[in-house]
N, C-alpha and C. Protein backbone atom coordinates (compact mmCIF):
# COMPACT_ATOMS: atom_id res chain seq x y z
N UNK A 1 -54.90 4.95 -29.17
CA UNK A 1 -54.68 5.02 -27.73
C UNK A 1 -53.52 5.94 -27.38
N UNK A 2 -52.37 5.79 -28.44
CA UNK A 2 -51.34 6.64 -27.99
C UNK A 2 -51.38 8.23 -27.74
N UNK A 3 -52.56 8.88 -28.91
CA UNK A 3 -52.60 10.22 -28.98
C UNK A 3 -53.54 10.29 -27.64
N UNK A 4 -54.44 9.83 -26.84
CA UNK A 4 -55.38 9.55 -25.94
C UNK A 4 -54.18 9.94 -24.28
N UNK A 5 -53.25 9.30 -24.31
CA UNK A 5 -51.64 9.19 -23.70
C UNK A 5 -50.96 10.77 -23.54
N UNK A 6 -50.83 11.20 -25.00
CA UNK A 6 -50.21 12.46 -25.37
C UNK A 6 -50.83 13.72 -24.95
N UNK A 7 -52.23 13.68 -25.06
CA UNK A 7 -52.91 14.45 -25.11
C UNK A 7 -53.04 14.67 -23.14
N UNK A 8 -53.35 13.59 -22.71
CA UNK A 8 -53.04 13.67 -21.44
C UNK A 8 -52.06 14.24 -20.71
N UNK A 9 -50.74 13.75 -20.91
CA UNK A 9 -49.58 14.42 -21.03
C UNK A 9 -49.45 15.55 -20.82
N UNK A 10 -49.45 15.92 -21.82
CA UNK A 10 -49.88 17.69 -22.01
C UNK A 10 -50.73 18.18 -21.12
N UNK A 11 -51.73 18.02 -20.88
CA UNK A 11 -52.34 18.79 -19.56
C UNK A 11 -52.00 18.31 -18.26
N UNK A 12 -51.09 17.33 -17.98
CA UNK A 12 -50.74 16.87 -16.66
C UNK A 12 -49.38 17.81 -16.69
N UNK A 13 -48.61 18.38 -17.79
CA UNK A 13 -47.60 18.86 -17.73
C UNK A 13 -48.01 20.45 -17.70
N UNK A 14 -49.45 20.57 -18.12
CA UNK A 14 -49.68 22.10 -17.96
C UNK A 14 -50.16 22.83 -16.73
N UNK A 15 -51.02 21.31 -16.08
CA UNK A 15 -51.30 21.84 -14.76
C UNK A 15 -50.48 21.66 -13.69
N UNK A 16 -49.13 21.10 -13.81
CA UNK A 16 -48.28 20.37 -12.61
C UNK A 16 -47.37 21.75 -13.15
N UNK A 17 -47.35 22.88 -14.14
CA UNK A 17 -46.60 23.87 -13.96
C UNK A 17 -47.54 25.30 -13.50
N UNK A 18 -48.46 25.00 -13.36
CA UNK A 18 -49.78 26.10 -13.15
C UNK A 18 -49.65 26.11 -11.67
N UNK A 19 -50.20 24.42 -11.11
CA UNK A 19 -49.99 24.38 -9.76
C UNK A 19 -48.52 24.78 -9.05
N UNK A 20 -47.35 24.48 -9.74
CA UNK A 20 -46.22 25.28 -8.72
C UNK A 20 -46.17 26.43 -8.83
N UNK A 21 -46.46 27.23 -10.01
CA UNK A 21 -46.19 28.45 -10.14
C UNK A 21 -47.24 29.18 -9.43
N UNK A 22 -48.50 28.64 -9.26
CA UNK A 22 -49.98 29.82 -8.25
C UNK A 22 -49.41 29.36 -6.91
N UNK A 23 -48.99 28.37 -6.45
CA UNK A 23 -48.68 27.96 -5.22
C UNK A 23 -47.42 28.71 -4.64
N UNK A 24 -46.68 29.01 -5.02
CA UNK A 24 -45.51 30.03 -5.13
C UNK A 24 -45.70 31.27 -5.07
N UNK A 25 -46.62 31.59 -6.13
CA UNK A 25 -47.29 33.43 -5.92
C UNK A 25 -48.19 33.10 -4.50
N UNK A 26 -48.76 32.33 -4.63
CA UNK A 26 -50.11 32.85 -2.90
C UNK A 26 -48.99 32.59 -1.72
N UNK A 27 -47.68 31.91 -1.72
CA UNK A 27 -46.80 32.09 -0.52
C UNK A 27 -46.03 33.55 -0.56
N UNK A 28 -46.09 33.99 -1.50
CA UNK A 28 -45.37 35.26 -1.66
C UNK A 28 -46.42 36.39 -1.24
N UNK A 29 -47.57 35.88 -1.73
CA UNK A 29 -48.88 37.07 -1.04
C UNK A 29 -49.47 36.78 -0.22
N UNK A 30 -48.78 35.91 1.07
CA UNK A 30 -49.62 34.98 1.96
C UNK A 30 -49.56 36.22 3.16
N UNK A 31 -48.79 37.43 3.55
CA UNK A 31 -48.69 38.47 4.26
C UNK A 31 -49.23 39.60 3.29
N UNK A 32 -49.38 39.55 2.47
CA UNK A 32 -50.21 40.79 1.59
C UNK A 32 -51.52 40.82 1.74
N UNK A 33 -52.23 41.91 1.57
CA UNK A 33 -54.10 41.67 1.43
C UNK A 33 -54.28 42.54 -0.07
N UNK A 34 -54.29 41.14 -0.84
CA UNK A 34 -54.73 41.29 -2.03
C UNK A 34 -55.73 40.84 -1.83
N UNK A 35 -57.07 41.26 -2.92
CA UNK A 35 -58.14 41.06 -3.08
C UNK A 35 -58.23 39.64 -4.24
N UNK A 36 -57.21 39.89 -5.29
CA UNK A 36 -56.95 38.52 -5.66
C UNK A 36 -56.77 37.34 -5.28
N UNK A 37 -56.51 37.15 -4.16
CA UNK A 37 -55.88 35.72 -3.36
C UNK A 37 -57.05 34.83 -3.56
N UNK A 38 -58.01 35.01 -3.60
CA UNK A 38 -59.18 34.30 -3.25
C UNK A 38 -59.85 33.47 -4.92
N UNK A 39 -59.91 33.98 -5.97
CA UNK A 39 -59.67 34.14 -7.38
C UNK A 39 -58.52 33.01 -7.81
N UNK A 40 -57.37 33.30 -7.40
CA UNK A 40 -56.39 32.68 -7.41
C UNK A 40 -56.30 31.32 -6.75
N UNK A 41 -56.83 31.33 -5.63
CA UNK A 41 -56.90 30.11 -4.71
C UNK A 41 -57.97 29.04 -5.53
N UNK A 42 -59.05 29.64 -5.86
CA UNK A 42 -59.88 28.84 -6.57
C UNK A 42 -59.19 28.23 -8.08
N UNK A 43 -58.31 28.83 -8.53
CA UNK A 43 -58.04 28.71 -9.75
C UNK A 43 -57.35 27.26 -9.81
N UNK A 44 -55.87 27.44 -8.98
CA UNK A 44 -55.33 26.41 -8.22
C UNK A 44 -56.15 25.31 -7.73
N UNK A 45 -57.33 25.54 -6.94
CA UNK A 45 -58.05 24.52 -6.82
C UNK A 45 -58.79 23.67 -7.86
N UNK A 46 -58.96 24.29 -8.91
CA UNK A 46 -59.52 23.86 -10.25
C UNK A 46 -58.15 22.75 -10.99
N UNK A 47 -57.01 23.69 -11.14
CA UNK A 47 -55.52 23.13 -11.39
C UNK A 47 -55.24 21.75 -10.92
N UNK A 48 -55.41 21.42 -9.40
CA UNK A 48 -55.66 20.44 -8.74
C UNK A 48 -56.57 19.36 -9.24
N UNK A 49 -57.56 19.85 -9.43
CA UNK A 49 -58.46 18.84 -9.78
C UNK A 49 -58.31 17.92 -11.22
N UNK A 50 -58.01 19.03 -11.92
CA UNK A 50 -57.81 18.44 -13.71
C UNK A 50 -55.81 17.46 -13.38
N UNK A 51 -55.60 17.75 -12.30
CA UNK A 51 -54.28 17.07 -12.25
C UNK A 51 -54.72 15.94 -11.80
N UNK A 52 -55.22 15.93 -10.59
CA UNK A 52 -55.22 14.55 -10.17
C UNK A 52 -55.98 13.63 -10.99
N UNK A 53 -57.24 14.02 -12.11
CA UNK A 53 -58.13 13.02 -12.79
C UNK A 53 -56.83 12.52 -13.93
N UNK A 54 -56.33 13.49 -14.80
CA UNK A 54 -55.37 13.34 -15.28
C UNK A 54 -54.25 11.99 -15.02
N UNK A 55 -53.91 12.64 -13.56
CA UNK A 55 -52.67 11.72 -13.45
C UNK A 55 -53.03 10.12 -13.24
N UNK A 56 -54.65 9.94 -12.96
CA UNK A 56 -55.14 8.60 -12.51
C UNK A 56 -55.25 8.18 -13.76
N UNK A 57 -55.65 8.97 -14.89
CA UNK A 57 -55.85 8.27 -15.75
C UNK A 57 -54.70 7.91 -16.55
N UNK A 58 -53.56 8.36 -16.41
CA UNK A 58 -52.65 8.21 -17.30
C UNK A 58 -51.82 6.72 -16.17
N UNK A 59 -52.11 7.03 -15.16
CA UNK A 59 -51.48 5.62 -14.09
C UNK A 59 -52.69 4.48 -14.56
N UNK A 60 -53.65 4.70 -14.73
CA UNK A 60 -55.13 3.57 -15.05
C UNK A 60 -53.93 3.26 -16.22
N UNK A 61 -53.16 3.51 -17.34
CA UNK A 61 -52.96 3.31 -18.75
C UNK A 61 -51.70 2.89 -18.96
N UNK A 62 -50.89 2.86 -17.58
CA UNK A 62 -49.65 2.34 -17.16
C UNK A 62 -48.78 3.45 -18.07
N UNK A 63 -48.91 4.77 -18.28
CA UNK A 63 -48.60 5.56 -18.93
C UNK A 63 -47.27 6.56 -17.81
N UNK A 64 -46.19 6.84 -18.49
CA UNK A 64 -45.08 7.59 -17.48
C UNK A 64 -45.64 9.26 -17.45
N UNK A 65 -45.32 9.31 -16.48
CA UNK A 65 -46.04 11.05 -16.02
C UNK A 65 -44.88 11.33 -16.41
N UNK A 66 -45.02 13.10 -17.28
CA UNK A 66 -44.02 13.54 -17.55
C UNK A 66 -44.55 15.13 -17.28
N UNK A 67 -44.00 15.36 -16.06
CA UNK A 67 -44.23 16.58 -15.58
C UNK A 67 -42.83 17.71 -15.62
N UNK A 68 -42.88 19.09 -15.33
CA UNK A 68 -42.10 19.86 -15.98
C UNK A 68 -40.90 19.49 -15.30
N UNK A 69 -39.57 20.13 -16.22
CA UNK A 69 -38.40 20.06 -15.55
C UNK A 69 -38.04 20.66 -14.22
N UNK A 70 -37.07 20.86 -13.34
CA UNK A 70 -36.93 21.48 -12.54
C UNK A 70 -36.44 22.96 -13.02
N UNK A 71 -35.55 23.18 -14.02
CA UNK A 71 -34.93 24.05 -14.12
C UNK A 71 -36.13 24.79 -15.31
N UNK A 72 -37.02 24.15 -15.16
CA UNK A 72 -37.83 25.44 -15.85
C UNK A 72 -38.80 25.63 -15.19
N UNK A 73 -39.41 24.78 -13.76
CA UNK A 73 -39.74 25.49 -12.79
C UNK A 73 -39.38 26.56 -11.53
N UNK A 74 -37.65 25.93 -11.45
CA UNK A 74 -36.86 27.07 -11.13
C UNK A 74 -36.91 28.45 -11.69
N UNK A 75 -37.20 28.68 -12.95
CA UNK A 75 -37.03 29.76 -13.87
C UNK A 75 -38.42 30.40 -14.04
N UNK A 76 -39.42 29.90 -13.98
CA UNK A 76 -41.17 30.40 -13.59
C UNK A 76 -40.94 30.52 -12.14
N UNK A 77 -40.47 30.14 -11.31
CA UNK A 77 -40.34 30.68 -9.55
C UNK A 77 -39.89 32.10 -9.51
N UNK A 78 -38.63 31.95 -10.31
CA UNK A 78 -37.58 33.28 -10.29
C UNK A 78 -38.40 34.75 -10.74
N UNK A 79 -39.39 33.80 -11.77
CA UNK A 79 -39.47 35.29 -12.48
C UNK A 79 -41.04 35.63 -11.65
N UNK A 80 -41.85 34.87 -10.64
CA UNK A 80 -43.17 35.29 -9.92
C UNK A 80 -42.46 36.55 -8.71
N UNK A 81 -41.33 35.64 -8.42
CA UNK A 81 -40.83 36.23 -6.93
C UNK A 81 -39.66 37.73 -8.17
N UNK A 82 -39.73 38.03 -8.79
CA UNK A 82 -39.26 39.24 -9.07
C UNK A 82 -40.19 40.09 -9.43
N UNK A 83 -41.51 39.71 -10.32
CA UNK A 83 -42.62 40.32 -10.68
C UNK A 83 -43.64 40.85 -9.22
N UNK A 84 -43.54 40.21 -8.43
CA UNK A 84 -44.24 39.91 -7.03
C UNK A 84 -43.55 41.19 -6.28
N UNK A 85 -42.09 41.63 -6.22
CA UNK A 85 -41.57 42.29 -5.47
C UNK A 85 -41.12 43.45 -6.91
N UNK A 86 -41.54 43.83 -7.64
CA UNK A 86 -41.50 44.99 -8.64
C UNK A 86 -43.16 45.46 -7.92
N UNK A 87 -44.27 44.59 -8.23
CA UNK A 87 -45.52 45.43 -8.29
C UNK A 87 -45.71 43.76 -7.86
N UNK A 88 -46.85 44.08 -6.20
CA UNK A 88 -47.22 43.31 -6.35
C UNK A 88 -49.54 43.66 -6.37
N UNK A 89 -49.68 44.43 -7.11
CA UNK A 89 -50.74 45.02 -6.87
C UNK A 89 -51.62 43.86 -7.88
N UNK A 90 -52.89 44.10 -7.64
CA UNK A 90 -53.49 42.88 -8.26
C UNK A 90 -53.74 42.98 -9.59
N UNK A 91 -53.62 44.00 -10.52
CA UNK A 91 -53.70 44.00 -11.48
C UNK A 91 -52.88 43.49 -12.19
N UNK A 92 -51.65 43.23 -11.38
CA UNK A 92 -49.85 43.42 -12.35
C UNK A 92 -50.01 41.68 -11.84
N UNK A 93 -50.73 41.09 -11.37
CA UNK A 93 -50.50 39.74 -10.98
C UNK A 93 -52.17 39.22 -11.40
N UNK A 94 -52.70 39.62 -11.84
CA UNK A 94 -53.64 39.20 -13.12
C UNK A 94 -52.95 39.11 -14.36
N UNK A 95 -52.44 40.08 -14.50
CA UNK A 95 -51.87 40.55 -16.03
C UNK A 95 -50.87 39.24 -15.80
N UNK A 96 -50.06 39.04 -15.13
CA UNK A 96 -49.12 37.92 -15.09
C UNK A 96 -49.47 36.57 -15.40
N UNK A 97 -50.50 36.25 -14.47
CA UNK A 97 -51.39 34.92 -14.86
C UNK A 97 -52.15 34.83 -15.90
N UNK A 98 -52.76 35.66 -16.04
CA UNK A 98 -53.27 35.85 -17.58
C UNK A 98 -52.35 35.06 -18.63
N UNK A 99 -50.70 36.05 -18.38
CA UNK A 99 -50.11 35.45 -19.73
C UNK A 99 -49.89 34.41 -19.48
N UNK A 100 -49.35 33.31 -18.41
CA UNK A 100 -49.53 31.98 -18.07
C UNK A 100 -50.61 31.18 -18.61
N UNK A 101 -51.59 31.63 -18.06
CA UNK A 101 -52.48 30.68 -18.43
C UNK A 101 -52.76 30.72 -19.98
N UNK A 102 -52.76 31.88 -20.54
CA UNK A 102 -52.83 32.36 -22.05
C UNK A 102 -51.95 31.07 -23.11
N UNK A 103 -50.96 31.22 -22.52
CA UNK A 103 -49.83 29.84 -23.25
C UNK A 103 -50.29 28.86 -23.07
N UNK A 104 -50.83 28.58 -22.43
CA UNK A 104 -51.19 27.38 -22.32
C UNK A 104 -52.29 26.97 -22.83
N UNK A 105 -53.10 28.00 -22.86
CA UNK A 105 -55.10 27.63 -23.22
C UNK A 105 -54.21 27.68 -25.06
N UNK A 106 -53.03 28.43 -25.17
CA UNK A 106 -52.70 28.38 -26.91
C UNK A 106 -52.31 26.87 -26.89
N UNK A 107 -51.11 26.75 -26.20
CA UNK A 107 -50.51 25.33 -26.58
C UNK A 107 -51.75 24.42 -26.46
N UNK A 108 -52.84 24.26 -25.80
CA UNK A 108 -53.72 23.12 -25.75
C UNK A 108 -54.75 23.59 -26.97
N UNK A 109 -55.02 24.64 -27.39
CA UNK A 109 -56.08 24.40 -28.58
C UNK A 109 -55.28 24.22 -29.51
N UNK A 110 -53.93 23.72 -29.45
CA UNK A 110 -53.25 23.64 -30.70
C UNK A 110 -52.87 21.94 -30.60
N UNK A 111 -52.95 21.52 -29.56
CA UNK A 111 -53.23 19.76 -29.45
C UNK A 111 -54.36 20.15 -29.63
N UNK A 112 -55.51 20.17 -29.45
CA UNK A 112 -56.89 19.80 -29.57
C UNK A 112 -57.28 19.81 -31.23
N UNK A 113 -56.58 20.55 -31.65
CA UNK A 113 -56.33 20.40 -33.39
C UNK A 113 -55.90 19.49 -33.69
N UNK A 114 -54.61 18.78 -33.24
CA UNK A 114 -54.01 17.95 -33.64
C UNK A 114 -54.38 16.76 -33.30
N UNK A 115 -54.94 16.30 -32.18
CA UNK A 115 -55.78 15.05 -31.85
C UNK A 115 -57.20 14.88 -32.00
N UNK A 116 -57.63 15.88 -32.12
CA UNK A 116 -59.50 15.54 -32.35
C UNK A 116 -59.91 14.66 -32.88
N UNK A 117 -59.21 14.32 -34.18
CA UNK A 117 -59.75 13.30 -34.89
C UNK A 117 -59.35 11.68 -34.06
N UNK A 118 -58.12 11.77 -33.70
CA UNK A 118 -57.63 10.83 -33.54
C UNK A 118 -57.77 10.30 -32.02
N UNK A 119 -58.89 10.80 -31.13
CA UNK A 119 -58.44 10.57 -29.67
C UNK A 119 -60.23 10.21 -29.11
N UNK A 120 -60.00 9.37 -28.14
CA UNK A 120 -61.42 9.02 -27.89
C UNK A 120 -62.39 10.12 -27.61
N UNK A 121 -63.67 9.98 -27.96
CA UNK A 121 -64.47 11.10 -27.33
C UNK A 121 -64.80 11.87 -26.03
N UNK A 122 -64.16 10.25 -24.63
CA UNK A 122 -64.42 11.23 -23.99
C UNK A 122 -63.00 11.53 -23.43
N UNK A 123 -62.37 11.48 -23.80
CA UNK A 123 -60.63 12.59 -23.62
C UNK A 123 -60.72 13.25 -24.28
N UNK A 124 -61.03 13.93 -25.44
CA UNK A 124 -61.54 14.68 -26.40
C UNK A 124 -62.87 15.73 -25.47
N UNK A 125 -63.30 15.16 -24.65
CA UNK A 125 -64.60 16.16 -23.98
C UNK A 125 -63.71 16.79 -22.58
N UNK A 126 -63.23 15.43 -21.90
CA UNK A 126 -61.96 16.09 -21.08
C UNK A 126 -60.94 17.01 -21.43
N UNK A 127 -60.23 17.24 -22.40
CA UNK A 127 -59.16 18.44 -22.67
C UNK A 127 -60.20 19.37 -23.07
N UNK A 128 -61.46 19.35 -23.72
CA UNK A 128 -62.13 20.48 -24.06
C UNK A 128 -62.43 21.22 -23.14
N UNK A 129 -62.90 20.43 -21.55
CA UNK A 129 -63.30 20.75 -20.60
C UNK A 129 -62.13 22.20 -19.61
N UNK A 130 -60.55 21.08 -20.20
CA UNK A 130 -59.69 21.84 -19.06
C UNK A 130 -59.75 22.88 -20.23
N UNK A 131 -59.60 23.07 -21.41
CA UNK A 131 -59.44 24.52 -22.19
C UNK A 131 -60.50 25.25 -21.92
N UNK A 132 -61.79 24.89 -21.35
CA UNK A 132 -62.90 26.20 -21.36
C UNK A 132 -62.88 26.46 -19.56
N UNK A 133 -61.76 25.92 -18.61
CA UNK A 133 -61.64 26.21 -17.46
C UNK A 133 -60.69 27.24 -17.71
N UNK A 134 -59.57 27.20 -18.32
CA UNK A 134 -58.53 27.80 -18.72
C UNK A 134 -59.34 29.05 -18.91
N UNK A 135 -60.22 29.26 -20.51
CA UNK A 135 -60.64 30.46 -20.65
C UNK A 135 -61.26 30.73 -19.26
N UNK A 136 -62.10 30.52 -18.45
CA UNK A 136 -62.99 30.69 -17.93
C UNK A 136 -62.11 31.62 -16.18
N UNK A 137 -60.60 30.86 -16.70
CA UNK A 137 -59.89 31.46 -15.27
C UNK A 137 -59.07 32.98 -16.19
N UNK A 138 -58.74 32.65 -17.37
CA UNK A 138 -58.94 34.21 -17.87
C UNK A 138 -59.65 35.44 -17.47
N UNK A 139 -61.02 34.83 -17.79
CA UNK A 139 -61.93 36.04 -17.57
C UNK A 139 -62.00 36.58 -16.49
N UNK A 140 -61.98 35.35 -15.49
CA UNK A 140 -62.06 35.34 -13.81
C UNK A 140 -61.12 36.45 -13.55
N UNK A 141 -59.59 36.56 -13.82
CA UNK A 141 -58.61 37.53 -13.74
C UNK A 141 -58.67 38.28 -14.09
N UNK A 142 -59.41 38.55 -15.32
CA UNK A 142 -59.62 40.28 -16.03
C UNK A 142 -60.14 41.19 -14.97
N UNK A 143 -61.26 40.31 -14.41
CA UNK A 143 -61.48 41.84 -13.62
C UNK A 143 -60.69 42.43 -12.41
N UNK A 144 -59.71 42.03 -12.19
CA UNK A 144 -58.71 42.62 -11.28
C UNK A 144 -57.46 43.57 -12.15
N UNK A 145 -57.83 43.61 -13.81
CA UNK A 145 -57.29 44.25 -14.23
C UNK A 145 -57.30 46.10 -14.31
């Protein structure tokens, strides 16, 4: 049950830093007409979704949410709103999210190694699920590259 907990964890902590950080870039491009915004908005909306099933289930398990620090969401803010005002063209803010999401689709196939064996099947079908959204918001971004 515990790795079932952990594993949760981890994607409540990956999407509660996904969601501040896209929510932060679309206020920064909320006067821009990027063609990305829309791409992006959906992505976030996906982000949303794997959070809230997440966070119910880890409250269903009387489990403590452990979502990111401040000062390292302070520090992913700092660096959207400097990247944002260097280039904010849609390629240079694909390429950005890309590497975001990139760390993360790594850090989770690298739990999904480490718990497979050990974690129920269907949390085991759930993290598989948010890693092939992950790839799937990759690709989505390439083509604005």
């Amino acid at each position: 049950m515990s790795e079932n907990i952990e594993l949760y964890k981890h994607i409540l902590k990956d999407c509660d830093m996904a969601k501040y950080t896209i929510t932060l870039l679309l206020a920064d491009l909320k006067q821009k007409d990027n063609k990305i915004k829309r791409a992006v908005e959906d992505i976030l909306l996906k982000y949303n979704q794997f959070y809230d099933e997440t966070k119910e289930y880890l409250l269903k398990h009387n489990a403590t949410l452990a979502e990111n620090g401040l000062l390292s969401k302070m520090g992913a803010g700092m660096g959207i709103k400097k990247e944002v005002k260097n280039d904010n063209s849609d390629s240079s803010i694909a390429e950005m999210l890309i590497q975001g999401i990139s760390m993360g689709s790594l850090d989770m196939e690298k739990k999904l190694s480490t718990y497979e064996k050990d974690v129920d099947k269907d949390q085991l079908k759930f993290a598989k699920e948010f890693l092939k959204f992950q790839e799937y918001a990759i690709n989505e971004l390439k083509r604005f590259l």
